[in-house]
C-alpha atoms as a PDB file:
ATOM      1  CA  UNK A   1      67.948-116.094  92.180  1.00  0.00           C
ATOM      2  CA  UNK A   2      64.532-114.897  92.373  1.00  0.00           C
ATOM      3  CA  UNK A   3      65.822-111.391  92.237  1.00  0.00           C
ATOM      4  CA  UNK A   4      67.875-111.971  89.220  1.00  0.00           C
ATOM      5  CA  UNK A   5      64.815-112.837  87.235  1.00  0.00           C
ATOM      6  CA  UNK A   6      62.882-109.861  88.438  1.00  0.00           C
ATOM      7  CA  UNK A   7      65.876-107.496  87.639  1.00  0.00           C
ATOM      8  CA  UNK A   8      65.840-109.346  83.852  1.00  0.00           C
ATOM      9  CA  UNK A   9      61.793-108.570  83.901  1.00  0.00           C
ATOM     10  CA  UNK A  10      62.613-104.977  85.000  1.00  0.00           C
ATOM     11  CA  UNK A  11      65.744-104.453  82.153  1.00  0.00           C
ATOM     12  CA  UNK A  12      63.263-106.143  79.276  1.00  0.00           C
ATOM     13  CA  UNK A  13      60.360-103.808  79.969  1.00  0.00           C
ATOM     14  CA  UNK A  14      62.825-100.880  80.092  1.00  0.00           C
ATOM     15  CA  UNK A  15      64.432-101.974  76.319  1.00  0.00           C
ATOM     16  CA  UNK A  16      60.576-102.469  75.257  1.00  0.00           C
ATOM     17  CA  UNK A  17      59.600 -98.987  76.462  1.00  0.00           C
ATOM     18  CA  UNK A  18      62.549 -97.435  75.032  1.00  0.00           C
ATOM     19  CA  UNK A  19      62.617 -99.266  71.709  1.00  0.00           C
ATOM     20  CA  UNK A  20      58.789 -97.488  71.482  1.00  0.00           C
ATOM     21  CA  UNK A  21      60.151 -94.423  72.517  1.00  0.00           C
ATOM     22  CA  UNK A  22      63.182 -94.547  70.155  1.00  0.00           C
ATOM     23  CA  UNK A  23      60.172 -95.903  66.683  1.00  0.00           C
ATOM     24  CA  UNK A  24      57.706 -93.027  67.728  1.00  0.00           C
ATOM     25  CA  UNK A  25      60.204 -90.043  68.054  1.00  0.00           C
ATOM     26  CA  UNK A  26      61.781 -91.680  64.649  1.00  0.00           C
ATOM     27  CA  UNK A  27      58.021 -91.075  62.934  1.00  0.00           C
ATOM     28  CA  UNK A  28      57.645 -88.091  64.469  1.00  0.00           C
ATOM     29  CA  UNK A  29      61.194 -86.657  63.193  1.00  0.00           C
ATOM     30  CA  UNK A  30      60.395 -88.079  59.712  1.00  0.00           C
ATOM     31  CA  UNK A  31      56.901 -86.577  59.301  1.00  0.00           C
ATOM     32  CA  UNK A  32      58.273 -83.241  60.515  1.00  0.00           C
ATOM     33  CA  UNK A  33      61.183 -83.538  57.741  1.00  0.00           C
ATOM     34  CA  UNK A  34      58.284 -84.602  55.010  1.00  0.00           C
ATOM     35  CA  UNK A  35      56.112 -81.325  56.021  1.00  0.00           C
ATOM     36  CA  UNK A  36      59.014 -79.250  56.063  1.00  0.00           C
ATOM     37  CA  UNK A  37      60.232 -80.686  52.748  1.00  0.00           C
ATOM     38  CA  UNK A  38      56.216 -80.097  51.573  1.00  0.00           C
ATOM     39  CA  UNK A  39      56.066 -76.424  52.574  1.00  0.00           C
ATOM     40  CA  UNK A  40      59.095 -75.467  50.833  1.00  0.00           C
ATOM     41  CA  UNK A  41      58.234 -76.898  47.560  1.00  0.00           C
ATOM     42  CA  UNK A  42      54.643 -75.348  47.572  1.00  0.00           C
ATOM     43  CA  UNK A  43      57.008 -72.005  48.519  1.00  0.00           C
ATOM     44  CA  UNK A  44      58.845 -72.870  45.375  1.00  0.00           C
ATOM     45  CA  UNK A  45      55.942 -73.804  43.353  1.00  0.00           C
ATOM     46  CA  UNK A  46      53.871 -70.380  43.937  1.00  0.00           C
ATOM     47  CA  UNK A  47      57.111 -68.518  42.790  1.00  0.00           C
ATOM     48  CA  UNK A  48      57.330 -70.641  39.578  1.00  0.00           C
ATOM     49  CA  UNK A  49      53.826 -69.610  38.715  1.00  0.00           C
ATOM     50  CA  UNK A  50      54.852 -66.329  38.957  1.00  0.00           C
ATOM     51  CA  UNK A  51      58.220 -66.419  36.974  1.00  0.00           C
ATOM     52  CA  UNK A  52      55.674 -68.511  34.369  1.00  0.00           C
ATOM     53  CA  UNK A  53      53.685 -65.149  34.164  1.00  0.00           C
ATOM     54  CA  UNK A  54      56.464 -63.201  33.447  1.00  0.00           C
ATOM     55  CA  UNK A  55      58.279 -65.593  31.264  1.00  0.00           C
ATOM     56  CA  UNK A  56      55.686 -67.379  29.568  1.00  0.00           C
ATOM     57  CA  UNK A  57      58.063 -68.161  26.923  1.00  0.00           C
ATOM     58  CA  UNK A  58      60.262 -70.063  29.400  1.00  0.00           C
ATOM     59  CA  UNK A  59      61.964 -73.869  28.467  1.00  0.00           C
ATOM     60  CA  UNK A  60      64.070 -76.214  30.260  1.00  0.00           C
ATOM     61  CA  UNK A  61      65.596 -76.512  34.071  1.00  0.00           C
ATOM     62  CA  UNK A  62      64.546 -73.267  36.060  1.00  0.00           C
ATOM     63  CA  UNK A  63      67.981 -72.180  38.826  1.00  0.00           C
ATOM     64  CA  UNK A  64      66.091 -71.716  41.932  1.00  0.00           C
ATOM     65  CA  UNK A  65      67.290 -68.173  42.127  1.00  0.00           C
ATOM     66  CA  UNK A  66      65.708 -67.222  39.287  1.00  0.00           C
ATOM     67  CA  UNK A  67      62.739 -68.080  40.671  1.00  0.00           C
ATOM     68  CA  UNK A  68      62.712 -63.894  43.157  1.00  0.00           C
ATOM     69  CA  UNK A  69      62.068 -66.513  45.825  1.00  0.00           C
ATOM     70  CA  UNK A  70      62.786 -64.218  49.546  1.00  0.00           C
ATOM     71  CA  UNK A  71      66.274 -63.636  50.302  1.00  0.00           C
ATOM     72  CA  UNK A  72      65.632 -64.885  53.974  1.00  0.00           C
ATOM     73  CA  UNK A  73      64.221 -68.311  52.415  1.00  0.00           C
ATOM     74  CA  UNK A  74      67.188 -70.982  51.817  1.00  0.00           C
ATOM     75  CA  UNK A  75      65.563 -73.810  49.772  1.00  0.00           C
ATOM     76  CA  UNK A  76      65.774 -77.885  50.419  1.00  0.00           C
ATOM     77  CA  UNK A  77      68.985 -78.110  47.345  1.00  0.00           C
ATOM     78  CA  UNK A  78      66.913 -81.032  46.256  1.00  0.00           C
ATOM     79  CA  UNK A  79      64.381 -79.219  45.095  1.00  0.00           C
ATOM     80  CA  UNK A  80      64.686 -78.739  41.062  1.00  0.00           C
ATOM     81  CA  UNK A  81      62.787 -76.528  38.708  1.00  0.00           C
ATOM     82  CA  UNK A  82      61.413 -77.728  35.219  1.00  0.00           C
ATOM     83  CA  UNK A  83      59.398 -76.216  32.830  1.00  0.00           C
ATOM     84  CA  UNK A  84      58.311 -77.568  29.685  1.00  0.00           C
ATOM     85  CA  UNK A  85      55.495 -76.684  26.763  1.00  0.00           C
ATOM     86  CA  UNK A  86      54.193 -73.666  29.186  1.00  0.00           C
ATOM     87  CA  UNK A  87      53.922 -76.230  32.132  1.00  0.00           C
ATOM     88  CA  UNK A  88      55.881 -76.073  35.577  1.00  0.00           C
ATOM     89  CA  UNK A  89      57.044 -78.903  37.031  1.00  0.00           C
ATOM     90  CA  UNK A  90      58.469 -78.618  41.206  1.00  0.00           C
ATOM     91  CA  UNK A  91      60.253 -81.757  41.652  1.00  0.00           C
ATOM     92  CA  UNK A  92      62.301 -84.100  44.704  1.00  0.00           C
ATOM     93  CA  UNK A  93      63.793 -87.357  44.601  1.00  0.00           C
ATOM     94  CA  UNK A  94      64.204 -88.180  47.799  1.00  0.00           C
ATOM     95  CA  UNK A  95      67.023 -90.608  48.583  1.00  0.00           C
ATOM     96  CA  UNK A  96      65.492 -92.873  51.309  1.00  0.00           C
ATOM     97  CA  UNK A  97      62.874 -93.121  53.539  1.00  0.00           C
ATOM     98  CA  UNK A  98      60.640 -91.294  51.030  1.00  0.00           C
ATOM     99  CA  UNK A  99      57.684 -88.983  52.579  1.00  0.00           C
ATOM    100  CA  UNK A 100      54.635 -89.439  51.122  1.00  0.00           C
ATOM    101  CA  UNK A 101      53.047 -86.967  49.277  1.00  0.00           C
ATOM    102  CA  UNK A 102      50.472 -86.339  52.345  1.00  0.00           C
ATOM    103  CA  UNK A 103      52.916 -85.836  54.545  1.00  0.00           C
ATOM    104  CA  UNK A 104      54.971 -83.516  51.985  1.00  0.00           C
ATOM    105  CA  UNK A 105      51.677 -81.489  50.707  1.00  0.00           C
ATOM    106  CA  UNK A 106      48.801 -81.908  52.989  1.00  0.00           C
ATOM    107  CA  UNK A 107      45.691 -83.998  53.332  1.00  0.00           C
ATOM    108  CA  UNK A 108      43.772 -81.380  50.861  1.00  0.00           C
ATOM    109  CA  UNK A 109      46.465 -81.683  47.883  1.00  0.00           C
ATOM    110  CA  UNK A 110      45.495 -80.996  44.180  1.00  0.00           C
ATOM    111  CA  UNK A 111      45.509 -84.126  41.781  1.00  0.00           C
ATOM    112  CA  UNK A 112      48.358 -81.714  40.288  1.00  0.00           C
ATOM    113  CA  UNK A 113      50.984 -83.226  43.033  1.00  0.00           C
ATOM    114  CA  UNK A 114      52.122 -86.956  42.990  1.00  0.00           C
ATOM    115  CA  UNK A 115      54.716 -89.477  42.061  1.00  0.00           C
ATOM    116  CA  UNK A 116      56.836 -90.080  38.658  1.00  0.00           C
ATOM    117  CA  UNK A 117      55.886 -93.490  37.720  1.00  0.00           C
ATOM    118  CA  UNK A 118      57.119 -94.043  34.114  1.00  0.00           C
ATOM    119  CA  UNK A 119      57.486 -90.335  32.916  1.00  0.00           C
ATOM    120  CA  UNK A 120      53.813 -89.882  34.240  1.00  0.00           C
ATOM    121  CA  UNK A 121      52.432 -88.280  36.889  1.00  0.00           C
ATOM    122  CA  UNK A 122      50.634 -90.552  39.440  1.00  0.00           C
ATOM    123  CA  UNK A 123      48.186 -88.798  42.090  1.00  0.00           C
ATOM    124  CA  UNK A 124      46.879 -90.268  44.902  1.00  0.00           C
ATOM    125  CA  UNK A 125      43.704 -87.919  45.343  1.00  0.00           C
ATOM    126  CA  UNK A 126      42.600 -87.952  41.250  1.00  0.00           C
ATOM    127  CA  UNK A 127      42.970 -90.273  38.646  1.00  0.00           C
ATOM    128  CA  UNK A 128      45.660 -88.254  36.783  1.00  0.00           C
ATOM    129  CA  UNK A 129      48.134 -89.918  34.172  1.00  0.00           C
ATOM    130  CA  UNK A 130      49.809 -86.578  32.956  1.00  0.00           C
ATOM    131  CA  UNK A 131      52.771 -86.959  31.030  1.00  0.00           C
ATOM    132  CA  UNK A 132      56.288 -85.727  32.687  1.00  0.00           C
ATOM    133  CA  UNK A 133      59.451 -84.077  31.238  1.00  0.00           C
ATOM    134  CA  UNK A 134      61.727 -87.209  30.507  1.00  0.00           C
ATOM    135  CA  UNK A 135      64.288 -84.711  33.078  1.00  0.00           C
ATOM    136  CA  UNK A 136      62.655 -86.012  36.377  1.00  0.00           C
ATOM    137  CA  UNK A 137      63.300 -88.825  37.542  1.00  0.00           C
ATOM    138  CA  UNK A 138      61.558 -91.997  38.420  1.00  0.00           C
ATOM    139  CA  UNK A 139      59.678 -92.169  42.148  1.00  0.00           C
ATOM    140  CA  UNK A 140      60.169 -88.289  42.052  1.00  0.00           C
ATOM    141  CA  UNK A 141      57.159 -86.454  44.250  1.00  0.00           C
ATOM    142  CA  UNK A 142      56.178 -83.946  42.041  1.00  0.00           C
ATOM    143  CA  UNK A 143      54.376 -80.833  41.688  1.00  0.00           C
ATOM    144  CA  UNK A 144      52.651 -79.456  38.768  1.00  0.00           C
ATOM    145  CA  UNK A 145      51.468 -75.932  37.159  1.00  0.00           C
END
């Protein structure tokens, strides 16, 4: 009997340690995903400031292939493209378990990246309430020209 209840100890601290395990490599994946996610919108956000150079006159949804974004680079296809009165607007709306700007941009972000919170742009680093394109939508993370 004694040995039952030492093999139940045993089993319990095995579930515990691998429950951890399992939480931690769960984090891990999702930050990776986020900073992933982050580098190629800031890709995608450098190529819009150029195709806003060159079109300065440009209006509406961008296609990301109009962007002359590198034929090896395959963008995130939740990534969208908005410009509107000269201003370029990098957008996702993530579906679940939404990365936080941080993790998506990096510690050292400009108060030109944050979250849609009613048509305005929310930042966590500045106290920015810049006015969005009615296009994106709500709890978007969002990058701005």
């Amino acid at each position: 009997m004694a040995l039952l209840y030492v093999a139940f100890i045993v089993m319990m601290m095995i579930v515990d340690v691998a429950t951890d395990y399992g939480r931690a490599t769960q984090l891990q994946t999702r930050a990776s995903s986020g900073t992933a996610l982050g580098a190629e919108m800031l890709l995608v956000r450098n190529a819009l400031e150029a195709y806003l150079q060159a079109t300065p006159s440009g209006s509406g949804p961008v296609a990301l292939s109009q962007l002359g974004l590198p034929t090896w680079f395959v963008p995130n296809g939740e990534i969208f493209v908005q410009i509107e009165a000269g201003r370029g607007f990098v957008y996702h709306t993530p579906r679940s378990d939404r990365a936080s700007v941080e993790e998506l941009v990096g510690l050292h972000m400009s108060g030109f990246a944050g979250i849609a919170v009613n048509q305005r742009l929310v930042s966590p680093r500045l106290n920015t309430h810049i006015t969005l394109p009615s296009t994106i939508p709500e709890r978007s993370i969002v990058l701005m020209l």
